[in-house]
PDB file of N, CA and C in Angstrom:
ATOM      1  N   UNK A   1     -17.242  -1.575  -5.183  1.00  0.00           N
ATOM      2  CA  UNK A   1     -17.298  -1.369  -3.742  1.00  0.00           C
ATOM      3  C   UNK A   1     -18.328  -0.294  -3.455  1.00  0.00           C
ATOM      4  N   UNK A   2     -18.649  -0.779  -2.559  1.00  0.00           N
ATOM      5  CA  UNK A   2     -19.762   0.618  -2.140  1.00  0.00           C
ATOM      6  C   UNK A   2     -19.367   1.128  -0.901  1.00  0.00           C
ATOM      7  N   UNK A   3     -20.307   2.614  -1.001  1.00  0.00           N
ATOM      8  CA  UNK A   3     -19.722   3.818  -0.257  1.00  0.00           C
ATOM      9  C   UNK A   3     -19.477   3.077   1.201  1.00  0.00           C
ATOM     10  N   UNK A   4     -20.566   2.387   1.278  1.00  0.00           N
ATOM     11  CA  UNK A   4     -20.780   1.780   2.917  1.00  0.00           C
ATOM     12  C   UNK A   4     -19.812   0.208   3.493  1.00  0.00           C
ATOM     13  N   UNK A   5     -19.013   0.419   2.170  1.00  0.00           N
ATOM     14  CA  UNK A   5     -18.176  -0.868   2.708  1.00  0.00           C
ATOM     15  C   UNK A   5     -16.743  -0.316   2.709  1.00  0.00           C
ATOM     16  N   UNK A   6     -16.392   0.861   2.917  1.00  0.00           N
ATOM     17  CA  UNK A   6     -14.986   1.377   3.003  1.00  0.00           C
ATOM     18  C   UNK A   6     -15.008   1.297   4.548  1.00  0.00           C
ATOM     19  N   UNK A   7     -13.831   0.976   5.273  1.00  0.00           N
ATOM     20  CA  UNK A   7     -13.305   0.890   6.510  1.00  0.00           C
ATOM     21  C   UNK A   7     -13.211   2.628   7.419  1.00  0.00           C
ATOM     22  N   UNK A   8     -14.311   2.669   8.432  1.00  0.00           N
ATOM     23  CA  UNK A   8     -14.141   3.936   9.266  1.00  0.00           C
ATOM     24  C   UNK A   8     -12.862   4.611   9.459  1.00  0.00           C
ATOM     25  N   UNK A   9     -12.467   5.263   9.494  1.00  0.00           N
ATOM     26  CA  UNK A   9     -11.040   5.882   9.447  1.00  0.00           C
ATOM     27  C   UNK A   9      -9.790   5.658   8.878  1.00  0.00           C
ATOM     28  N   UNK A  10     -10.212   5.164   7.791  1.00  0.00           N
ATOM     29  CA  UNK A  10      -9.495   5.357   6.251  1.00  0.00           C
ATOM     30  C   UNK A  10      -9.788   5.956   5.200  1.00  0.00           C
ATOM     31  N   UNK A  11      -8.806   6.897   4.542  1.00  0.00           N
ATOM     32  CA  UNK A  11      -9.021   7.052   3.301  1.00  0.00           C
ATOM     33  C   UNK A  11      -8.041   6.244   2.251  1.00  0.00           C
ATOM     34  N   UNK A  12      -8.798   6.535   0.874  1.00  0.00           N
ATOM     35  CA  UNK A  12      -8.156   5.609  -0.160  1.00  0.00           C
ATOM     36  C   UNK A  12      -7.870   6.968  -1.729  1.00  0.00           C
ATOM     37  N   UNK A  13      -7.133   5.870  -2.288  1.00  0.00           N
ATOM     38  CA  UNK A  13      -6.757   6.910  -3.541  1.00  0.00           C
ATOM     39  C   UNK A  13      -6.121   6.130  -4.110  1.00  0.00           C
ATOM     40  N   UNK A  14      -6.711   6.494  -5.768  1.00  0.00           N
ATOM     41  CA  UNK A  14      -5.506   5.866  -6.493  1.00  0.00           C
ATOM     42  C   UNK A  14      -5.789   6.656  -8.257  1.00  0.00           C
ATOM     43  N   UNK A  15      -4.899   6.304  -8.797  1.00  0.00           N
ATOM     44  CA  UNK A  15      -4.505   7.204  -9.909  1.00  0.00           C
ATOM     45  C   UNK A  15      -4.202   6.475 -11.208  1.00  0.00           C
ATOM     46  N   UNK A  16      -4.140   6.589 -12.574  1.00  0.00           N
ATOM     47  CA  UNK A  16      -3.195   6.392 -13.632  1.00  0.00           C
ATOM     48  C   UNK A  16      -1.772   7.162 -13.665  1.00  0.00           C
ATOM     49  N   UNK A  17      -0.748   6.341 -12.962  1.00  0.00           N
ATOM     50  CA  UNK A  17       0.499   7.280 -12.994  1.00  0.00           C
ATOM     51  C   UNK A  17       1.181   6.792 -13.968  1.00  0.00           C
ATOM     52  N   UNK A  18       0.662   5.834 -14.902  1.00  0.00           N
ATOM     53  CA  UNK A  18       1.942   5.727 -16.530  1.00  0.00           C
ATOM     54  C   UNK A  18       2.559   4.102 -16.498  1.00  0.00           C
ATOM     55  N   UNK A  19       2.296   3.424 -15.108  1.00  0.00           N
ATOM     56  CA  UNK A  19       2.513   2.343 -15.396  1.00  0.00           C
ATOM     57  C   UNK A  19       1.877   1.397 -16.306  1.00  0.00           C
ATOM     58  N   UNK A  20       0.775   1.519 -16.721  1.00  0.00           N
ATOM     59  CA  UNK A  20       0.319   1.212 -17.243  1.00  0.00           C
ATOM     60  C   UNK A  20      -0.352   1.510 -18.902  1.00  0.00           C
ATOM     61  N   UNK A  21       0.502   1.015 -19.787  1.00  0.00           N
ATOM     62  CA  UNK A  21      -0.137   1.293 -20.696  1.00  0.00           C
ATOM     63  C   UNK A  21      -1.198   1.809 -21.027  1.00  0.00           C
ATOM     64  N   UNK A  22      -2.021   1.030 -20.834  1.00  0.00           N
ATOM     65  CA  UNK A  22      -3.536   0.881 -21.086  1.00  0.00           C
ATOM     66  C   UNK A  22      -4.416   2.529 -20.218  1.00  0.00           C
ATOM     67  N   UNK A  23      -3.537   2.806 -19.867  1.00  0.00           N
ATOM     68  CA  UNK A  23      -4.523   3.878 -18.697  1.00  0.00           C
ATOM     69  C   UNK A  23      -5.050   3.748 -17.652  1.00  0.00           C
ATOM     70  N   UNK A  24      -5.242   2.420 -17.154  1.00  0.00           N
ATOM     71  CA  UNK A  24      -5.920   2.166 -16.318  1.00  0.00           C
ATOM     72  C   UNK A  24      -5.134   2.728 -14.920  1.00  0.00           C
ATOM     73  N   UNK A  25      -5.914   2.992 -13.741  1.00  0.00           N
ATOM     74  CA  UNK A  25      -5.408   2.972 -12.720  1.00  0.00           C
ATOM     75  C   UNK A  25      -4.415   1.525 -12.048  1.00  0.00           C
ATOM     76  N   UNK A  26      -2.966   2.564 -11.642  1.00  0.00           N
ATOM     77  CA  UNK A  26      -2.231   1.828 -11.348  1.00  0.00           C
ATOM     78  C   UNK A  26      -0.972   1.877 -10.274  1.00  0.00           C
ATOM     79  N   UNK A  27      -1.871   2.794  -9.376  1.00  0.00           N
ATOM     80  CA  UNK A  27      -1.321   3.784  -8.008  1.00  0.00           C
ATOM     81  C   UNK A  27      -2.226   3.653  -6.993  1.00  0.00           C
ATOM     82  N   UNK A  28      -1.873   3.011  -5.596  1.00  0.00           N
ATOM     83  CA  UNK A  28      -3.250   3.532  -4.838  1.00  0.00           C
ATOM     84  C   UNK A  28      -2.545   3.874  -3.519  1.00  0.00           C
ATOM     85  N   UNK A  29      -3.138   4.474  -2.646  1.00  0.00           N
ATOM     86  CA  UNK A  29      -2.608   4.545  -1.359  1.00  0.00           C
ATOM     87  C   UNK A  29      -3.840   4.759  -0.328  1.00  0.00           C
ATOM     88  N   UNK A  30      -3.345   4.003   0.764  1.00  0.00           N
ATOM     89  CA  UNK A  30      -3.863   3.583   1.542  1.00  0.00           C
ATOM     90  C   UNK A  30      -3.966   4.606   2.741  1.00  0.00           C
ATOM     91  N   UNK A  31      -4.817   5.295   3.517  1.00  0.00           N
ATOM     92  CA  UNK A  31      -3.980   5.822   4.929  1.00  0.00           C
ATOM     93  C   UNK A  31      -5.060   5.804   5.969  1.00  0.00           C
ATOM     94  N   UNK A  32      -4.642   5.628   7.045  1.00  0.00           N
ATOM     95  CA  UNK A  32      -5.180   5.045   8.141  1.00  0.00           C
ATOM     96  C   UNK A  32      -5.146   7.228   9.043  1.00  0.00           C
ATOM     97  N   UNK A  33      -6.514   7.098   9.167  1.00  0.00           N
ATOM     98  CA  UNK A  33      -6.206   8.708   9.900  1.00  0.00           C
ATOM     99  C   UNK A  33      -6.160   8.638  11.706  1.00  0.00           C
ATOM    100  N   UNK A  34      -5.773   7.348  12.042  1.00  0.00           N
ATOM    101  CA  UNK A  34      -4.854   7.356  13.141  1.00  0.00           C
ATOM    102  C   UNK A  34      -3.801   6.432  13.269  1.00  0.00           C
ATOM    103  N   UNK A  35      -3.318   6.260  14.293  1.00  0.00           N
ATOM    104  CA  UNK A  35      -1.705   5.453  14.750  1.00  0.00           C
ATOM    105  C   UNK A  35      -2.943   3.608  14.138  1.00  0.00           C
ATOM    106  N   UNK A  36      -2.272   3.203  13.714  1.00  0.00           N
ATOM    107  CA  UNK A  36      -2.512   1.492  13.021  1.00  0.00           C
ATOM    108  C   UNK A  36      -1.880   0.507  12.747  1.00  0.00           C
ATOM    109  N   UNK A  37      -2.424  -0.671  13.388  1.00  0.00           N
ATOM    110  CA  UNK A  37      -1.489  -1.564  13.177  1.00  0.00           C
ATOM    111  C   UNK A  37      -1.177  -2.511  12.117  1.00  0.00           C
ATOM    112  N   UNK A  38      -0.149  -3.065  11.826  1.00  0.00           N
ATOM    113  CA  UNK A  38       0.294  -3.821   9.919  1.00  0.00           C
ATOM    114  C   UNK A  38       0.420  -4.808  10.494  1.00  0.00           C
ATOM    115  N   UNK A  39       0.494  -5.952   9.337  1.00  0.00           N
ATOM    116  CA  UNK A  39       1.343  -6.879   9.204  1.00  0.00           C
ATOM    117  C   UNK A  39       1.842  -7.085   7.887  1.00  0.00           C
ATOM    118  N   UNK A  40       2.544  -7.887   7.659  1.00  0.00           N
ATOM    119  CA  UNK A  40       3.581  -7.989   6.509  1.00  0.00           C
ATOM    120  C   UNK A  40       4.131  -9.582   6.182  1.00  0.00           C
ATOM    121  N   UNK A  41       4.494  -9.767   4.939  1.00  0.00           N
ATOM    122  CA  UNK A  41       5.135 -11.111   4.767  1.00  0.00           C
ATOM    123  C   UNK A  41       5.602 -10.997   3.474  1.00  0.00           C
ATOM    124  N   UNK A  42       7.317 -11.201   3.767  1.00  0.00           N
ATOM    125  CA  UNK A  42       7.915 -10.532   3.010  1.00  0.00           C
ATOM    126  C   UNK A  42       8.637 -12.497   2.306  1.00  0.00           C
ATOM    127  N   UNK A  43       9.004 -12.688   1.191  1.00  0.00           N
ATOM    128  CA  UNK A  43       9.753 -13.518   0.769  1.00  0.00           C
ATOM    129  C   UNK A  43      11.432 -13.593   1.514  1.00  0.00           C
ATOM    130  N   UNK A  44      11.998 -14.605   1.253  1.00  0.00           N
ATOM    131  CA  UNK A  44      13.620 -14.545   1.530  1.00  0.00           C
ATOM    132  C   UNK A  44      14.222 -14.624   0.680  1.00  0.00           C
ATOM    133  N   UNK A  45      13.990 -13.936  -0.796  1.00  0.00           N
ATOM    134  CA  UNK A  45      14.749 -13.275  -1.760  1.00  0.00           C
ATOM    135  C   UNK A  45      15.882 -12.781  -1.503  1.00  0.00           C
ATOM    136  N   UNK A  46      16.977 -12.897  -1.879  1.00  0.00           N
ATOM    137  CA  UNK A  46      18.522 -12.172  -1.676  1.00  0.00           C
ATOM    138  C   UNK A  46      18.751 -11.047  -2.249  1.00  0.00           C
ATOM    139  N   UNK A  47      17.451 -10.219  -3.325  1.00  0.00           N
ATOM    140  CA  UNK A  47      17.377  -9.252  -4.112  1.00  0.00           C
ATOM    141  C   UNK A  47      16.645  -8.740  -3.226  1.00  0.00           C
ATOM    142  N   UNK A  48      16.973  -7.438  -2.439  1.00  0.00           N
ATOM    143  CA  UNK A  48      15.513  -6.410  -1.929  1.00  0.00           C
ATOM    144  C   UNK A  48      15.474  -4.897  -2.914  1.00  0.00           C
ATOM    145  N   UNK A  49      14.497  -4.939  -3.311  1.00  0.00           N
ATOM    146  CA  UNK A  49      14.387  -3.762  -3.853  1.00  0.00           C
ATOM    147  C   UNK A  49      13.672  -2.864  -2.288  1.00  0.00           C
ATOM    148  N   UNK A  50      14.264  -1.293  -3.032  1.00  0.00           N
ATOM    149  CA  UNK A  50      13.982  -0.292  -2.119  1.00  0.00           C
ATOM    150  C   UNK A  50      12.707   0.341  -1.179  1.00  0.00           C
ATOM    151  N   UNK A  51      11.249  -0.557  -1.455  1.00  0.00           N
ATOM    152  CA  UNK A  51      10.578  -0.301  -0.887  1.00  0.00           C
ATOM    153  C   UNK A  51       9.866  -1.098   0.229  1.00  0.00           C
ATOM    154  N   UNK A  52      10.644  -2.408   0.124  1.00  0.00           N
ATOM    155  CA  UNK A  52      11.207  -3.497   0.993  1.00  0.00           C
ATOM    156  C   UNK A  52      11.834  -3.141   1.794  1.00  0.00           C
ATOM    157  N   UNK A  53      13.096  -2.727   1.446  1.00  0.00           N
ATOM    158  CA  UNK A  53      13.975  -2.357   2.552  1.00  0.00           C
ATOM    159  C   UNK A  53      13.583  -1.498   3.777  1.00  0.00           C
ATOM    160  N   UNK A  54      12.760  -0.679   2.812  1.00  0.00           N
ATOM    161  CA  UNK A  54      12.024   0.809   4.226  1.00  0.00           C
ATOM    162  C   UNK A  54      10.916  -0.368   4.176  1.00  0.00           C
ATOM    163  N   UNK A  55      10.256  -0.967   4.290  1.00  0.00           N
ATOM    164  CA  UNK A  55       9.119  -1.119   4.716  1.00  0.00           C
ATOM    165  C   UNK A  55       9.110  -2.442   6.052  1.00  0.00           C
ATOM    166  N   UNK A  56      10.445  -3.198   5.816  1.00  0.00           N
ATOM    167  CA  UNK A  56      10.248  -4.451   6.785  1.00  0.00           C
ATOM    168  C   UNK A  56      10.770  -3.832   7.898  1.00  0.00           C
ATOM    169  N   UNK A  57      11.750  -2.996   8.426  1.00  0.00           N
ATOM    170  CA  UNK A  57      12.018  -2.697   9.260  1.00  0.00           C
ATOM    171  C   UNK A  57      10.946  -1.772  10.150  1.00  0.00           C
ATOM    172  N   UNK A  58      10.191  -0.943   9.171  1.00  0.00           N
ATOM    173  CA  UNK A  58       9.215  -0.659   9.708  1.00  0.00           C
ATOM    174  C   UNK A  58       8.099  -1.313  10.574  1.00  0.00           C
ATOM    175  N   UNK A  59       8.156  -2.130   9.723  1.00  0.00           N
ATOM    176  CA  UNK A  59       6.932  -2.975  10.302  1.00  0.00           C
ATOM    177  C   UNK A  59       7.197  -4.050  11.400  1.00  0.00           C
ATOM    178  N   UNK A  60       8.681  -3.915  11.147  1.00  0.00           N
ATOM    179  CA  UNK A  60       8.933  -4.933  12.384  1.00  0.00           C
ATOM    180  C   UNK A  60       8.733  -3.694  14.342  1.00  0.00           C
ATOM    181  N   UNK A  61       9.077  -2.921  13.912  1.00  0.00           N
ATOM    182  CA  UNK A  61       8.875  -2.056  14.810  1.00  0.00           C
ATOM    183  C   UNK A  61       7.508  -1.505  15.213  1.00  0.00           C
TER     184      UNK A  61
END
């Protein structure tokens, strides 16, 4: 990616936090440096893990 194709008022980041064997980066985060809008599309799995749970309600709002 180049410098000039990152999105105006975002920053990005990401890391080797251990998921990964290998070392490679395997963390990133995203952040928008004002109010922004999502969308989402979540499966109808009967299993939600915990970052599901905070995240659909969020986004439904």
């Amino acid at each position: 990616m180049n410098i000039c194709d990152i999105p105006k008022g975002f920053r990005f980041a990401g890391i080797a936090s251990g998921l990964k064997s290998s070392g490679k980066l395997d963390l990133g985060l995203i952040c928008s440096d004002a109010p922004a809008t999502c969308a989402g599309v979540f499966t109808q799995n009967q299993v939600v893990a915990a970052p599901i749970a905070v995240t659909k309600p969020r986004i439904a709002s």
